[in-house]
N, C-alpha and C. Protein backbone atom coordinates (compact mmCIF):
# COMPACT_ATOMS: atom_id res chain seq x y z
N UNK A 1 0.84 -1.17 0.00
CA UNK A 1 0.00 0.00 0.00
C UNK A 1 0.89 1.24 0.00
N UNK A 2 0.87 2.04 -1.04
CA UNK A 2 0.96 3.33 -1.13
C UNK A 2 0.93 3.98 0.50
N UNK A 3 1.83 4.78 1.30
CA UNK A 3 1.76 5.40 2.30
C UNK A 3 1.17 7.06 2.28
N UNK A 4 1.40 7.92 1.09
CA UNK A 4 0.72 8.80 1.06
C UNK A 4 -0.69 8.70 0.27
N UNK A 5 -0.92 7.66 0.27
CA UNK A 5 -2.33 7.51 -0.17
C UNK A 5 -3.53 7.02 1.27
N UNK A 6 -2.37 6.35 2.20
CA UNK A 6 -3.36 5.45 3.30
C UNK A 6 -4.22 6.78 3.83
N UNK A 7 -3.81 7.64 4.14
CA UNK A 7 -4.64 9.00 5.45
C UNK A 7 -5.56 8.98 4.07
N UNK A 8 -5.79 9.22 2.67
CA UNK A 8 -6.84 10.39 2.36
C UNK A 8 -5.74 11.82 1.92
N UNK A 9 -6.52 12.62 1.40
CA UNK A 9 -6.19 13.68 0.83
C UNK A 9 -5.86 15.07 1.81
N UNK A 10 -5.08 16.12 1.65
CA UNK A 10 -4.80 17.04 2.50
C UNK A 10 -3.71 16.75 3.57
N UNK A 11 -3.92 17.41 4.48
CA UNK A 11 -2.79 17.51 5.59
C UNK A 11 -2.88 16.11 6.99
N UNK A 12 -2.06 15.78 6.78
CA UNK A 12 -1.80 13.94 7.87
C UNK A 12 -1.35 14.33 9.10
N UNK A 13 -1.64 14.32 10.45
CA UNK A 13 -0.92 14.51 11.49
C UNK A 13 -0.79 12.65 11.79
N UNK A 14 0.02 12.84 12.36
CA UNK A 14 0.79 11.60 13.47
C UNK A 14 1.33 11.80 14.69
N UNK A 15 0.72 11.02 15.53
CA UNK A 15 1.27 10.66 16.97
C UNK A 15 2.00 9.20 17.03
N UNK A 16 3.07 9.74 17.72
CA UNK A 16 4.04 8.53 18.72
C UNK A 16 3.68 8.30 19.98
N UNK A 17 3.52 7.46 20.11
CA UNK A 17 3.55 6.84 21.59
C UNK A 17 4.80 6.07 22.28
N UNK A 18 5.38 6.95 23.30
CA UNK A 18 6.85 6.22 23.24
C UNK A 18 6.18 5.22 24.99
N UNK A 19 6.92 3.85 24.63
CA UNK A 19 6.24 3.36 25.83
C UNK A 19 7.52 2.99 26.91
N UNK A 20 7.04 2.59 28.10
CA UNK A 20 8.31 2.22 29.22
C UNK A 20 7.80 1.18 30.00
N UNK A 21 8.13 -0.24 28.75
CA UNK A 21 8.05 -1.29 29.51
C UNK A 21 9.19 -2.08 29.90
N UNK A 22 9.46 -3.18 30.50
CA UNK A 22 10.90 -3.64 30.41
C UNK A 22 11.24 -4.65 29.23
N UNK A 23 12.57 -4.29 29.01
CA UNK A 23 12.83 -4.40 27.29
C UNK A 23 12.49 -6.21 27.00
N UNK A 24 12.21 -6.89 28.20
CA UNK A 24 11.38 -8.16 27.95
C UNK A 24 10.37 -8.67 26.94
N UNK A 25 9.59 -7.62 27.90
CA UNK A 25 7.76 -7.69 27.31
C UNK A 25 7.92 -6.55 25.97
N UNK A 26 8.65 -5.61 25.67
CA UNK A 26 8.72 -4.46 24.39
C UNK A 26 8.10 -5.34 23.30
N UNK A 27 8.98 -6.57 22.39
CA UNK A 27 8.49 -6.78 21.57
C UNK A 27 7.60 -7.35 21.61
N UNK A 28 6.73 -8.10 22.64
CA UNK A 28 4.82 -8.35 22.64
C UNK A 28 4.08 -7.10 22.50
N UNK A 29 4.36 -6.34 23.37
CA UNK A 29 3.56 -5.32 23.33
C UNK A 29 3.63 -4.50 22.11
N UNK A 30 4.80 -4.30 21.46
CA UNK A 30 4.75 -3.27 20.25
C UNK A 30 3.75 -3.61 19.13
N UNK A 31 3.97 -5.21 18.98
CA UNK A 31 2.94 -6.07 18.48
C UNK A 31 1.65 -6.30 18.61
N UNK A 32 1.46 -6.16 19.51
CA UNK A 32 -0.47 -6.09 20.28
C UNK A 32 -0.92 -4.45 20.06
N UNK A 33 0.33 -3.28 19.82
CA UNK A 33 -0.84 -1.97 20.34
C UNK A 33 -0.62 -2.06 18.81
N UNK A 34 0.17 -2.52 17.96
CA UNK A 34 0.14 -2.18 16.11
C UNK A 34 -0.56 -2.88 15.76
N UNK A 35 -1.38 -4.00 16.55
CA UNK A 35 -2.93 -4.62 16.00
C UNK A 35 -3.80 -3.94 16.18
N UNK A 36 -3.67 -3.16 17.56
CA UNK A 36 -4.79 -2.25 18.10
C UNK A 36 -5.03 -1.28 17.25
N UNK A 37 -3.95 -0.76 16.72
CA UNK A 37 -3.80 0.94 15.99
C UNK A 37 -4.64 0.70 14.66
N UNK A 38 -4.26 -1.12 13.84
CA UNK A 38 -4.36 -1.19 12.91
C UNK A 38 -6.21 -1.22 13.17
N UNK A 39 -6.89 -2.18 14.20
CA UNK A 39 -8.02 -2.70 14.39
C UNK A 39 -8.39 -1.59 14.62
N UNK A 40 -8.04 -0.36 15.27
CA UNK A 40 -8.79 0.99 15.34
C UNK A 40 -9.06 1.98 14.03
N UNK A 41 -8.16 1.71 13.19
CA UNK A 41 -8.38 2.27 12.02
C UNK A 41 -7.38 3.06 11.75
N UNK A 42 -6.02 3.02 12.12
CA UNK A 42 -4.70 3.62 12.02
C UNK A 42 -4.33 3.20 10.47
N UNK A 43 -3.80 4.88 9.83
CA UNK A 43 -3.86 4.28 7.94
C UNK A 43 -2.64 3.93 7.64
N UNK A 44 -1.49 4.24 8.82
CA UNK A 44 -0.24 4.36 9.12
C UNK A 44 0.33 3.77 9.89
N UNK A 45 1.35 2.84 10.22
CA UNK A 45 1.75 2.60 11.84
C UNK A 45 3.45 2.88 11.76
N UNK A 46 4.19 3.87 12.68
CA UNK A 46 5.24 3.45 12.85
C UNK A 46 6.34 3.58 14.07
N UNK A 47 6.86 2.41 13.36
CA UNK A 47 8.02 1.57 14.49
C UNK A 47 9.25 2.51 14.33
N UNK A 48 9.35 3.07 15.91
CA UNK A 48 11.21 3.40 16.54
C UNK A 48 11.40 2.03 17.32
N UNK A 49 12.59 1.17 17.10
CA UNK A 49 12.69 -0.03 18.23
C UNK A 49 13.70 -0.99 17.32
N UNK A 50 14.01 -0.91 15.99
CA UNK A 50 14.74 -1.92 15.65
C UNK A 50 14.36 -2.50 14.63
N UNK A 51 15.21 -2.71 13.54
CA UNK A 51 14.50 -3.71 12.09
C UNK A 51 13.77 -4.82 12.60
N UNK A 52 13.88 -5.58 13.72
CA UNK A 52 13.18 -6.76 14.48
C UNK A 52 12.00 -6.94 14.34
N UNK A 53 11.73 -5.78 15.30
CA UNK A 53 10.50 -5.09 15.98
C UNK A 53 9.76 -4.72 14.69
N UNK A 54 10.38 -3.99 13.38
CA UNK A 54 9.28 -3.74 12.43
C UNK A 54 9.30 -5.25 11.91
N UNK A 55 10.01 -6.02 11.54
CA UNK A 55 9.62 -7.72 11.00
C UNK A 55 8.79 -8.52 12.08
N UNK A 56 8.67 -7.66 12.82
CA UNK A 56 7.59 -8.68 14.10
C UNK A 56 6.38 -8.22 13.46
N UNK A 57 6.16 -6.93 13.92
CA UNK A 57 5.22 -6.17 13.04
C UNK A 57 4.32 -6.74 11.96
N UNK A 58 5.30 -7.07 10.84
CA UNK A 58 4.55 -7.09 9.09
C UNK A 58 4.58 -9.10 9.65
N UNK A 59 5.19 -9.74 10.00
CA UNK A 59 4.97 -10.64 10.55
C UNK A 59 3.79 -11.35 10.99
N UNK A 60 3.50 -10.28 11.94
CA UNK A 60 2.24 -10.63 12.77
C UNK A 60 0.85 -10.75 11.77
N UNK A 61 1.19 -10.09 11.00
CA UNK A 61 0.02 -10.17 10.05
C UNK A 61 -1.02 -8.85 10.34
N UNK A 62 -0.33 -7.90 10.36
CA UNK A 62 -0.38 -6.59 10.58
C UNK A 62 -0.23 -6.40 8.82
N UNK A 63 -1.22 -5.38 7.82
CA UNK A 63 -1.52 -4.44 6.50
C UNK A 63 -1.44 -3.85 6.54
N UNK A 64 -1.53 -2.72 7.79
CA UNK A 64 -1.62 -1.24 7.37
C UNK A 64 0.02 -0.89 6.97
N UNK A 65 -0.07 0.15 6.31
CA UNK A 65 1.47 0.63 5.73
C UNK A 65 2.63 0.87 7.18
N UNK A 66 3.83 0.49 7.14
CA UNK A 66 4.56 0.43 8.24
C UNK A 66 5.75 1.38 7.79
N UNK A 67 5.91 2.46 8.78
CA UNK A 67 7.04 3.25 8.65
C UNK A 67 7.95 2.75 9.73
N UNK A 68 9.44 2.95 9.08
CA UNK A 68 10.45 2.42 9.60
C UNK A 68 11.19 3.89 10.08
N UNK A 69 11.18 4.04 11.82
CA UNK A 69 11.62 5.48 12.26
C UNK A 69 12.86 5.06 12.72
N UNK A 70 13.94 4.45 12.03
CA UNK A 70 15.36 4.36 12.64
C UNK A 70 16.45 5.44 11.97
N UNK A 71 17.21 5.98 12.36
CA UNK A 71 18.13 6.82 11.90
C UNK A 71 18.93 6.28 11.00
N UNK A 72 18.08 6.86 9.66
CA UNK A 72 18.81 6.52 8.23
C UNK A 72 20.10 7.26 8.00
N UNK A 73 21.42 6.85 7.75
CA UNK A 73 22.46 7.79 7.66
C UNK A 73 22.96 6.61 6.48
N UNK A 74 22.97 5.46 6.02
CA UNK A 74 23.34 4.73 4.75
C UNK A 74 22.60 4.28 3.90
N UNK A 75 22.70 4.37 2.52
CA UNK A 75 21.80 3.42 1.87
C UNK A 75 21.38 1.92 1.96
N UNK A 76 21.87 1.57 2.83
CA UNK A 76 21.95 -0.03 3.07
C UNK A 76 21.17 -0.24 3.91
N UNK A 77 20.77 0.68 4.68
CA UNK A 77 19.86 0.95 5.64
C UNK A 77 18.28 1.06 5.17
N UNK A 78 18.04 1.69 4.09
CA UNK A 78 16.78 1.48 3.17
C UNK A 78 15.99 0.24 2.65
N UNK A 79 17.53 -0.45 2.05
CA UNK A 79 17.59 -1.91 1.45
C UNK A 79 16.51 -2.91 2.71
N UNK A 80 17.72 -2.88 4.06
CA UNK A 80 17.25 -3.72 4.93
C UNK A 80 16.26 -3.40 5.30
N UNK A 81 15.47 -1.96 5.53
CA UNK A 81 14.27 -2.07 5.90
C UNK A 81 12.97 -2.37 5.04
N UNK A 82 13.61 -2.21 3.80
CA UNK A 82 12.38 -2.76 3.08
C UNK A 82 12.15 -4.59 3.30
N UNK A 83 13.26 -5.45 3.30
CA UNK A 83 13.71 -6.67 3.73
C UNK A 83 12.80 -6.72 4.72
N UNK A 84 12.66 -6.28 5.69
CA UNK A 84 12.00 -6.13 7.22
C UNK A 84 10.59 -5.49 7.21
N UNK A 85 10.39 -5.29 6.37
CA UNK A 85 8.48 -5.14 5.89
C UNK A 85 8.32 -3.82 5.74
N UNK A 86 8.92 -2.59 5.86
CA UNK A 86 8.83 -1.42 6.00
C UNK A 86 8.12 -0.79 4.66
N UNK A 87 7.28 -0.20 4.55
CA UNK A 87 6.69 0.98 3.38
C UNK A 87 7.08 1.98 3.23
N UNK A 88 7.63 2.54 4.07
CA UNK A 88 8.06 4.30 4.60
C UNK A 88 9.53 3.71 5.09
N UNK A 89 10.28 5.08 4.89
CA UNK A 89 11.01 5.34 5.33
C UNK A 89 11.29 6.83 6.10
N UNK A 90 11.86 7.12 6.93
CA UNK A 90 11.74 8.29 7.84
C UNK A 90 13.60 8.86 7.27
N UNK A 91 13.35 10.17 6.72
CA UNK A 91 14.46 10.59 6.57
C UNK A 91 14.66 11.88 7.09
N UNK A 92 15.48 12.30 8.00
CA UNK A 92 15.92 13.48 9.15
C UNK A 92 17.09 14.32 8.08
N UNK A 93 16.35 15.32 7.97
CA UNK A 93 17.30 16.52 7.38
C UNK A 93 18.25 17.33 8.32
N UNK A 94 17.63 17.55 9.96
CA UNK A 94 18.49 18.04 10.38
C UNK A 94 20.00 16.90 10.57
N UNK A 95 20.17 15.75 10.07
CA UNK A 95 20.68 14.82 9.66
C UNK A 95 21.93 14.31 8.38
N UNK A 96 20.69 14.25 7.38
CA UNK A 96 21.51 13.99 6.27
C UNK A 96 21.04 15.35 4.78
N UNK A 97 22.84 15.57 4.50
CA UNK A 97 22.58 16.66 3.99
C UNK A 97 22.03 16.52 2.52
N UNK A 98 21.14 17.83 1.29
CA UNK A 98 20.35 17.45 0.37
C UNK A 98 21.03 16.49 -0.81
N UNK A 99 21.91 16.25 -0.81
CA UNK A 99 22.30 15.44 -1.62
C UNK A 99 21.85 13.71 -1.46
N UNK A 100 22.08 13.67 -0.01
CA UNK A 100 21.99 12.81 0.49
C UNK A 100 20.57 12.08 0.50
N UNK A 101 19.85 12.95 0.44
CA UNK A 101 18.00 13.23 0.70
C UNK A 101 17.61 12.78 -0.38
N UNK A 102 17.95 13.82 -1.99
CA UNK A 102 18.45 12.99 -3.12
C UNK A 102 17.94 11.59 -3.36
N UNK A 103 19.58 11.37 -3.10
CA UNK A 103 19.62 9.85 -3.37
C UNK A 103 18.76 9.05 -2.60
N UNK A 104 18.19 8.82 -1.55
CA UNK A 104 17.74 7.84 -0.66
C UNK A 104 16.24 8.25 -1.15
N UNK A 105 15.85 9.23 -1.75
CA UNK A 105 14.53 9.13 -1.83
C UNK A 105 14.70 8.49 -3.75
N UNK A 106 15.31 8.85 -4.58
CA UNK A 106 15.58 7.89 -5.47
C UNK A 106 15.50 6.08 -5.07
N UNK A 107 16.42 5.58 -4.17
CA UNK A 107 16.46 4.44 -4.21
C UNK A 107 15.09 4.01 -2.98
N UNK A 108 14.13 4.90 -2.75
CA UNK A 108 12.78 4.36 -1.96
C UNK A 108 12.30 4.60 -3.06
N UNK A 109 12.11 5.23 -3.66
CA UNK A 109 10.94 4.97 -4.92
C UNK A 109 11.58 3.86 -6.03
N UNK A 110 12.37 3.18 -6.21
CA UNK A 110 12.66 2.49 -6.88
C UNK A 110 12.65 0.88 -6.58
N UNK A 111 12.60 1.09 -4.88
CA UNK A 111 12.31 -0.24 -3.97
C UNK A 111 10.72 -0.18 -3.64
N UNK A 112 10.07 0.59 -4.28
CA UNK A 112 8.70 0.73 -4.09
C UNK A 112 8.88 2.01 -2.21
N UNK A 113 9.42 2.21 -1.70
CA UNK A 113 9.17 2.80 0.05
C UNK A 113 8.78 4.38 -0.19
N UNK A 114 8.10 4.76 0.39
CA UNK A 114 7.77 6.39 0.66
C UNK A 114 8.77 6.98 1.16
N UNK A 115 9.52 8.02 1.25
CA UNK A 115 10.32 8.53 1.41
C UNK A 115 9.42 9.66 2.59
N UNK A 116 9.33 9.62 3.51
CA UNK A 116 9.04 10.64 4.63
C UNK A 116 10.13 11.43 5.35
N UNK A 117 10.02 13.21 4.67
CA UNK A 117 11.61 13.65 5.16
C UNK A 117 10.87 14.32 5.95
N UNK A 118 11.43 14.35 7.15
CA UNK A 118 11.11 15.40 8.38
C UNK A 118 12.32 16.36 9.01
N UNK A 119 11.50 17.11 8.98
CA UNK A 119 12.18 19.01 9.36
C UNK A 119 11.50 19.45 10.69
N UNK A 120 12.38 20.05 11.28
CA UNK A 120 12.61 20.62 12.49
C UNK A 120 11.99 22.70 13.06
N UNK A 121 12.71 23.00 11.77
CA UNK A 121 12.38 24.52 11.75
C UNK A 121 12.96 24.79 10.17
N UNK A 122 12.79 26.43 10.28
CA UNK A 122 12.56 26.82 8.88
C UNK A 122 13.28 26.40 7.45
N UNK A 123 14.63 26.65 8.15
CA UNK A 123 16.08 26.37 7.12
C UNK A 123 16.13 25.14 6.67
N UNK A 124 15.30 24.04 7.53
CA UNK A 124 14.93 22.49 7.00
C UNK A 124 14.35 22.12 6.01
N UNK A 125 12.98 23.30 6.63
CA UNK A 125 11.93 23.24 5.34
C UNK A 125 12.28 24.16 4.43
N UNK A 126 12.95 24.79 4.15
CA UNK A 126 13.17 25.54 3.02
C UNK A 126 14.19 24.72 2.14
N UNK A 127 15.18 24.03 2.85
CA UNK A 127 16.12 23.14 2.24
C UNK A 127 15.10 21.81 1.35
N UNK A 128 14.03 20.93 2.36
CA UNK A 128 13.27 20.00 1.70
C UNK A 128 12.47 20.90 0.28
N UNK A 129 11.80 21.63 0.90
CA UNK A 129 10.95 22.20 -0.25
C UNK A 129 11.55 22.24 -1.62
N UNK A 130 13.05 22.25 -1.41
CA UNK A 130 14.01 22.65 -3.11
C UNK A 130 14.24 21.55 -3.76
N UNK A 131 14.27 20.48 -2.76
CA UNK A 131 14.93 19.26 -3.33
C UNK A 131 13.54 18.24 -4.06
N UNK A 132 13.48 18.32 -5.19
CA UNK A 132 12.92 17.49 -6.06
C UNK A 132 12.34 16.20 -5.56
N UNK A 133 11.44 15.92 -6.04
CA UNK A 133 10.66 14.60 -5.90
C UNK A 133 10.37 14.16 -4.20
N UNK A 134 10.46 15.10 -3.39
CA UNK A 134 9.88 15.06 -2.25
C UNK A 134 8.39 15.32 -2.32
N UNK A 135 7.23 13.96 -1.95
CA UNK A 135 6.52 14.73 -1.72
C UNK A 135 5.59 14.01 -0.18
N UNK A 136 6.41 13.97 0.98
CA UNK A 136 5.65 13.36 1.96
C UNK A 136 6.97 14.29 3.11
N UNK A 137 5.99 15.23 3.70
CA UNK A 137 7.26 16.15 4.42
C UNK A 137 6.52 15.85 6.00
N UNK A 138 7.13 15.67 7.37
CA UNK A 138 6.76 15.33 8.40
C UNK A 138 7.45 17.06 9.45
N UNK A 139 6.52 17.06 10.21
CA UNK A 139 6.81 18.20 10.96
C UNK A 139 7.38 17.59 12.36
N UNK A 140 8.71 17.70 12.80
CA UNK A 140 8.79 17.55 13.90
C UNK A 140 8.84 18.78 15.27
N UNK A 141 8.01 18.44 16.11
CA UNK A 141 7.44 19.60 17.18
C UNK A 141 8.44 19.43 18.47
N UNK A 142 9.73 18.71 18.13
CA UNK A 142 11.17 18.21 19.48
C UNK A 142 12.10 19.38 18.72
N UNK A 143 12.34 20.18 19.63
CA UNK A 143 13.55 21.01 19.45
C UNK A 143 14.81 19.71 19.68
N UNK A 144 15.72 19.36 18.88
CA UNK A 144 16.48 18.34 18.49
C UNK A 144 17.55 19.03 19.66
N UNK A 145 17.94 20.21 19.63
CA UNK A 145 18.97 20.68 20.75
C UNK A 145 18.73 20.60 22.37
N UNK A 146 17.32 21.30 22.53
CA UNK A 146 17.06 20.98 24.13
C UNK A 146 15.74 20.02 24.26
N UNK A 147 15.47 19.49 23.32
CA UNK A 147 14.54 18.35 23.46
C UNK A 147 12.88 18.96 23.64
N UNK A 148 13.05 20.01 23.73
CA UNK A 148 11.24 20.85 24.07
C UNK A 148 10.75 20.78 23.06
N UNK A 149 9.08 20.49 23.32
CA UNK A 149 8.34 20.01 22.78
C UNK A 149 7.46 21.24 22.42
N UNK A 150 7.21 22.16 21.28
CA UNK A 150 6.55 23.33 21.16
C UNK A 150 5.41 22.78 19.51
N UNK A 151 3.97 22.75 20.57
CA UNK A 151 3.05 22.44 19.19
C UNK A 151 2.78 23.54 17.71
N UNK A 152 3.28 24.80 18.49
CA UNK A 152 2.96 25.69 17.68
C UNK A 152 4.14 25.88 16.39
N UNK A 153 5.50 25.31 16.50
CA UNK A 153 6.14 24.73 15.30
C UNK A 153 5.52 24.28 14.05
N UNK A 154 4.60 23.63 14.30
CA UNK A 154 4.16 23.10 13.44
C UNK A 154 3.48 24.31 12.16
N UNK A 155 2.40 25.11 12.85
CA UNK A 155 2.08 26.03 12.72
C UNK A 155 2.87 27.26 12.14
N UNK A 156 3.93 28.03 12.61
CA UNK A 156 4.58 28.67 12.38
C UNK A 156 5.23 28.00 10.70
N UNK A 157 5.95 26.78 10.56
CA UNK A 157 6.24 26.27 9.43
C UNK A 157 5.49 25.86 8.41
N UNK A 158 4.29 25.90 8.39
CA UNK A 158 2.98 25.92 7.66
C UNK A 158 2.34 27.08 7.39
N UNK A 159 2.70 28.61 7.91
CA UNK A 159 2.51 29.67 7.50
C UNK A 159 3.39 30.79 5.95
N UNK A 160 2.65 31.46 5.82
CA UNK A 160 3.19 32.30 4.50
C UNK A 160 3.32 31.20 3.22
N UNK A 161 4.41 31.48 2.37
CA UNK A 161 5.04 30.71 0.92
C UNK A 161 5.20 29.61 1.23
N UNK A 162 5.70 29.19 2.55
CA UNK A 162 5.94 27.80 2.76
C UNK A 162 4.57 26.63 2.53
N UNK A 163 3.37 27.37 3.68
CA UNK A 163 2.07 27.01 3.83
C UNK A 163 1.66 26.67 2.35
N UNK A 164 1.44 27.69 1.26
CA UNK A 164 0.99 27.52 -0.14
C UNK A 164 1.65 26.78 -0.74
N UNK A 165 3.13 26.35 -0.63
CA UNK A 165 3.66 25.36 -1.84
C UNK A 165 3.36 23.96 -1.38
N UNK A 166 3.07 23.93 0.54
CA UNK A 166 2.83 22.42 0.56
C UNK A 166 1.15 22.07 0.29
């Protein structure tokens, strides 16, 4: 399944749920709430926790489209997560620089994966917006330096020229 097709048309928000169980029980549970998400009507599900954890996932016999949120910094890293059931891929600009963005969204569309680049603040999104054949951009609301969580980011980066080209 197509990942920017699962939400429907217009603007997609997403929530994480980060959980604190002991790293025992993690992979049951990641597995039981991505049945839940899916049985609730989630068009999306995705895994931070390990290529494992997403092959437990598509495993379980879990459909809905599965994004893979591990810190992409190689192309080899794409490969294996598609290997591991992944649809999406999560790519961090404050991260990897546009060249880089580039290529990895070339070799997800060519492995069939969505390329999901997520930006932080402005200079991110002005950098994604230039780079070609992006078209699944994620807002992150974590200041990456002191970790604060400000909803109105979102907002602010969705206003003026920026707002109209997405």
């Amino acid at each position: 399944m197509d990942v920017k097709d699962a939400g429907g048309e217009g603007l997609c928000l997403s929530g994480a749920q980060k959980l604190e169980v002991p790293v025992q029980w993690y992979a049951v549970v990641i597995v039981e709430i991505a049945k839940a998400y899916e049985k609730g009507g989630a068009a999306c599900l995705s895994n931070k926790g390990g290529f494992e954890n997403l092959e437990k996932i598509r495993n379980s016999g879990v459909k809905c489209p599965l994004l893979c949120k591990e810190f992409v910094i190689d192309a080899w890293q794409i490969y294996y997560a598609r290997t591991k059931g992944a649809d999406a891929i999560l790519l961090i600009a404050a991260v990897l620089p546009d060249l880089d963005i580039k290529y990895m969204t070339k070799i997800c569309k060519l492995l069939g994966l969505t390329p999901l680049v997520e930006v932080h603040d402005e200079r991110e999104m002005g950098r994604v917006l230039g780079i070609d054949g992006i078209e699944l951009i994620g807002i992150n609301n974590r200041n990456l330096e002191t970790f604060k969580v400000d909803i109105s980011n979102t907002k602010n980066l969705l206003q003026g020229e920026r707002g109209r080209i997405i």
